[in-house]
C-alpha atoms as a PDB file:
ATOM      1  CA  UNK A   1      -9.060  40.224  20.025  1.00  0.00           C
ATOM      2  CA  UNK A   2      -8.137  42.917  21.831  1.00  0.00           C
ATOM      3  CA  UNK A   3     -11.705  42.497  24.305  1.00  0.00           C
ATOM      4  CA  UNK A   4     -10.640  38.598  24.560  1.00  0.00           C
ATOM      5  CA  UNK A   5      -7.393  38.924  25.868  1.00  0.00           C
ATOM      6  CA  UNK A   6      -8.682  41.067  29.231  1.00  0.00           C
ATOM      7  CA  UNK A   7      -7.454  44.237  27.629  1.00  0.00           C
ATOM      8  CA  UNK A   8      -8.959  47.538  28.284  1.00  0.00           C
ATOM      9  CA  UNK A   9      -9.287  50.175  25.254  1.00  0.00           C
ATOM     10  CA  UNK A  10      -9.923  53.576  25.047  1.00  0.00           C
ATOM     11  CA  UNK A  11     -10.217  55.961  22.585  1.00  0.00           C
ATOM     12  CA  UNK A  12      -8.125  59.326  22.850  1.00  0.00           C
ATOM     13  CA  UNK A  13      -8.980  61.888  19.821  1.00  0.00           C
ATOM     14  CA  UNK A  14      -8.745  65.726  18.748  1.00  0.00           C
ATOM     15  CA  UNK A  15     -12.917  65.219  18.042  1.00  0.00           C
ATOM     16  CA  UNK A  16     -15.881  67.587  17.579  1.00  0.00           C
ATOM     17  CA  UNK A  17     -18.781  67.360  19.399  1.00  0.00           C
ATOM     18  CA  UNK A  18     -21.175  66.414  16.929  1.00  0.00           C
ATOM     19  CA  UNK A  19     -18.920  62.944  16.664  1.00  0.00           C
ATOM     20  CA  UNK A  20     -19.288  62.016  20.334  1.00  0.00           C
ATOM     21  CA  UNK A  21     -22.111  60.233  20.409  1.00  0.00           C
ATOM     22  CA  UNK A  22     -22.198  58.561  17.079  1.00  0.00           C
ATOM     23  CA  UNK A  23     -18.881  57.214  17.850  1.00  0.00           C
ATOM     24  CA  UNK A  24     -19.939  55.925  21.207  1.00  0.00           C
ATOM     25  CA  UNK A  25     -22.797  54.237  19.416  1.00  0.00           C
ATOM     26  CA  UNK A  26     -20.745  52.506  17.218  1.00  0.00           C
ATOM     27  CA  UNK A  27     -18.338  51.667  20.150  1.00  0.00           C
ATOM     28  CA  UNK A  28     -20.197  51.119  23.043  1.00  0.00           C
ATOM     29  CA  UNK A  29     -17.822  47.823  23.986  1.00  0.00           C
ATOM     30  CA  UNK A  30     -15.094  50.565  24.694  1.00  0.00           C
ATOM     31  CA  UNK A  31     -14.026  51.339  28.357  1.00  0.00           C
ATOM     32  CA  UNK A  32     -13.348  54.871  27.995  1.00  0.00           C
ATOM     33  CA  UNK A  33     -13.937  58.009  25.706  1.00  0.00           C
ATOM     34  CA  UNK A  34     -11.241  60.967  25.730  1.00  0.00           C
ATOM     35  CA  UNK A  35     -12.802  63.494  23.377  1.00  0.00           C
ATOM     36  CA  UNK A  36     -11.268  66.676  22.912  1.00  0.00           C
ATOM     37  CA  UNK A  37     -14.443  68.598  23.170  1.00  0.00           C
ATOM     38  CA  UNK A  38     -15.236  67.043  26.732  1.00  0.00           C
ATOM     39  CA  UNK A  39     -11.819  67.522  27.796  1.00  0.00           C
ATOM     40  CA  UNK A  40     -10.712  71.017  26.615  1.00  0.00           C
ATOM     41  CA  UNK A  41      -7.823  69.920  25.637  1.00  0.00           C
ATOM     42  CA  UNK A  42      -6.154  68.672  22.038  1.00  0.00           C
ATOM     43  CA  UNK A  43      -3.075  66.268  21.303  1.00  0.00           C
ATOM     44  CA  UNK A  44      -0.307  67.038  21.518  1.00  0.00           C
ATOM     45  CA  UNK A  45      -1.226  68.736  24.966  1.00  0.00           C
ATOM     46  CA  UNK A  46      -0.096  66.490  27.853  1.00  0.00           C
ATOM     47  CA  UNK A  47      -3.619  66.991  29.039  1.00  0.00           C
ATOM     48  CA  UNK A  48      -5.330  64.966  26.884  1.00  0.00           C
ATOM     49  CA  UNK A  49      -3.466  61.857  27.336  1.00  0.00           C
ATOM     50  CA  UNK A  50      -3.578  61.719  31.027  1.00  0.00           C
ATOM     51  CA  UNK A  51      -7.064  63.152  31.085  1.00  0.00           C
ATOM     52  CA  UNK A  52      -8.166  59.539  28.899  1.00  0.00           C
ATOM     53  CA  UNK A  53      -5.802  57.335  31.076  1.00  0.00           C
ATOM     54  CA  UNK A  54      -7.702  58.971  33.835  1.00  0.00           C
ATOM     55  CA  UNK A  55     -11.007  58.028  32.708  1.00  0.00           C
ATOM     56  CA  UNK A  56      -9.568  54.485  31.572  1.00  0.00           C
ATOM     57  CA  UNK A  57      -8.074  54.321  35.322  1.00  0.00           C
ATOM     58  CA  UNK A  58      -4.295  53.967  34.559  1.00  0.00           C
ATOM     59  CA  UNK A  59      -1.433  56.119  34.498  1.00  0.00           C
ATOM     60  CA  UNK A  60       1.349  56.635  31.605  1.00  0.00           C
ATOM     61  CA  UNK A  61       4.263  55.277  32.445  1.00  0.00           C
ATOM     62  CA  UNK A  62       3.047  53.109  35.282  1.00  0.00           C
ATOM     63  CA  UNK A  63       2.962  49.308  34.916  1.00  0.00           C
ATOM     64  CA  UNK A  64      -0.144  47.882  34.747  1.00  0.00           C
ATOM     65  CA  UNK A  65      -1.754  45.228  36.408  1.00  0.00           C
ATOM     66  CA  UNK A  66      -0.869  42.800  33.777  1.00  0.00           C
ATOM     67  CA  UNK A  67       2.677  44.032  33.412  1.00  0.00           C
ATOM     68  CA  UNK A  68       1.859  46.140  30.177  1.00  0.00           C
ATOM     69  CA  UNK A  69       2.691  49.621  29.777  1.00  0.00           C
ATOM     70  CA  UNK A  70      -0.517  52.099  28.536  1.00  0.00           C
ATOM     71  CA  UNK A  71      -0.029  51.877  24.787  1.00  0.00           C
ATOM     72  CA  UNK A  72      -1.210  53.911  21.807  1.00  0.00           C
ATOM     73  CA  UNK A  73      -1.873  53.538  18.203  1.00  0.00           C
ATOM     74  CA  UNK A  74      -3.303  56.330  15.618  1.00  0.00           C
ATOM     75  CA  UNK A  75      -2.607  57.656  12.182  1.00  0.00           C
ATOM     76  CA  UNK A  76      -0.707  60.455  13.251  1.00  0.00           C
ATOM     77  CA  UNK A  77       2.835  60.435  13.748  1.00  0.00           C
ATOM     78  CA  UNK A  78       3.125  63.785  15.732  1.00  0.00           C
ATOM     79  CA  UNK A  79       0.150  63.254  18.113  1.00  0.00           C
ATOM     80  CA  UNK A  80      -0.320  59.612  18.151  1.00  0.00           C
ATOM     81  CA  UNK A  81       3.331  58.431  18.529  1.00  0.00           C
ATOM     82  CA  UNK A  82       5.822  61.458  19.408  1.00  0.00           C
ATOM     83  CA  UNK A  83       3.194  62.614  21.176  1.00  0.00           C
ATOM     84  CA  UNK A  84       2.166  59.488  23.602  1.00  0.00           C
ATOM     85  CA  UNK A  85       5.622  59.011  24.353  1.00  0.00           C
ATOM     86  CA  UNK A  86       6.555  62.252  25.555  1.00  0.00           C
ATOM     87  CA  UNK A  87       4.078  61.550  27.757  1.00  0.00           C
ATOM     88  CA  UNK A  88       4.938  58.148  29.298  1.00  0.00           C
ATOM     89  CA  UNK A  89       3.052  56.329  26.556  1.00  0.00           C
ATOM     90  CA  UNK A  90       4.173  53.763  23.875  1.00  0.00           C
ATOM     91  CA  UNK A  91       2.927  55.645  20.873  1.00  0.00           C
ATOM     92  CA  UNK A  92       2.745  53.657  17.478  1.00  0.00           C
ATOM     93  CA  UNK A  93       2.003  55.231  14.381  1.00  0.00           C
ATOM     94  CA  UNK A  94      -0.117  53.182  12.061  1.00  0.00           C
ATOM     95  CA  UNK A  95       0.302  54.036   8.163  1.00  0.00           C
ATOM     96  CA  UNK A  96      -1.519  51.692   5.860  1.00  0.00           C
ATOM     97  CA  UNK A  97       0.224  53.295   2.648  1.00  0.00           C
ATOM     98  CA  UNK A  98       4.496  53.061   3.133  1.00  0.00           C
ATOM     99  CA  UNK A  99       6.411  52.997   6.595  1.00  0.00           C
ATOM    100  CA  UNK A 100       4.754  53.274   9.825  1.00  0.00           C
ATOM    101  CA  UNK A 101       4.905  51.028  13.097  1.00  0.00           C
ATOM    102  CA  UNK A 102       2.106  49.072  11.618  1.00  0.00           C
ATOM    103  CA  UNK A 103       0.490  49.263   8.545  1.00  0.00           C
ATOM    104  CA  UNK A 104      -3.266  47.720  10.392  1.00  0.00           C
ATOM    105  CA  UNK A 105      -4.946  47.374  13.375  1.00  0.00           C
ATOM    106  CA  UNK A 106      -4.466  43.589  13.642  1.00  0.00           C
ATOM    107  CA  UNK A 107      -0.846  42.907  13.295  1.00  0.00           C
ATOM    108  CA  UNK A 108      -0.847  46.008  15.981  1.00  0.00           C
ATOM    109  CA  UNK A 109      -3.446  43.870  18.312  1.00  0.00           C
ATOM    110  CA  UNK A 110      -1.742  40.861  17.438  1.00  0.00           C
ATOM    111  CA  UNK A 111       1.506  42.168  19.217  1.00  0.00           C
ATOM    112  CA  UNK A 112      -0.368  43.647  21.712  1.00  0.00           C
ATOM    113  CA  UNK A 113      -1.456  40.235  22.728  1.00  0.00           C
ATOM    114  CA  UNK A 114       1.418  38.556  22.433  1.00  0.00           C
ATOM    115  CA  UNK A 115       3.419  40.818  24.699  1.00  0.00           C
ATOM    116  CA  UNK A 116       0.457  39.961  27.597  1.00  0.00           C
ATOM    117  CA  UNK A 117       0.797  36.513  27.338  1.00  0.00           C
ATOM    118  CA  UNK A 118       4.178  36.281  26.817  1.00  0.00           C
ATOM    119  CA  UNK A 119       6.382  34.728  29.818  1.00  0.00           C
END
């Protein structure tokens, strides 16, 4: 939905190096990888999220191309949410159980969408 709508993705995660490349098998549509491991840095650091809009070419806070901000959705609160936005991201935190921004990934891309082709 996401790929359909022009919008690039990236994935930004506190991983070990033995995930790397299985990941990036499974995901090898994705525009950009920000591993941990590869960046020496973990989230909540500052570095990791503007290492990974580095490699996806954009910068937090800055309005993109298609008038969107950078945004960011994970299952951590702390590093996913508080985290991106103290660093010029919109962080959502998805919790499929109780509260949370979003409880999936498709009402999340779903809004995503909208907010590109919206007027």
């Amino acid at each position: 939905m996401l790929r359909e709508a022009g919008i690039r993705i990236a994935i930004c995660s506190n991983l070990a190096s033995v995930y790397g490349p299985p990941v990036q098998q499974l995901l090898p549509g994705l525009d950009a990888f920000g591993f941990s491991y590869q960046i020496g840095a973990t989230k909540p650091s500052p570095v990791m999220y503007m290492e990974t809009c580095k490699l996806l070419g954009v910068a937090p806070g800055e309005l993109l191309t298609t008038g969107e901000r950078v945004l960011m959705i994970g299952d951590s609160r702390p590093f996913d949410r508080d985290g991106a936005r103290a660093n010029g991201i919109s962080g959502f935190w998805i919790n499929r159980r109780d509260g949370g921004d979003f409880s999936n990934l498709v009402d999340f891309a779903e809004m995503v969408v909208a907010n590109v082709n919206a007027p």
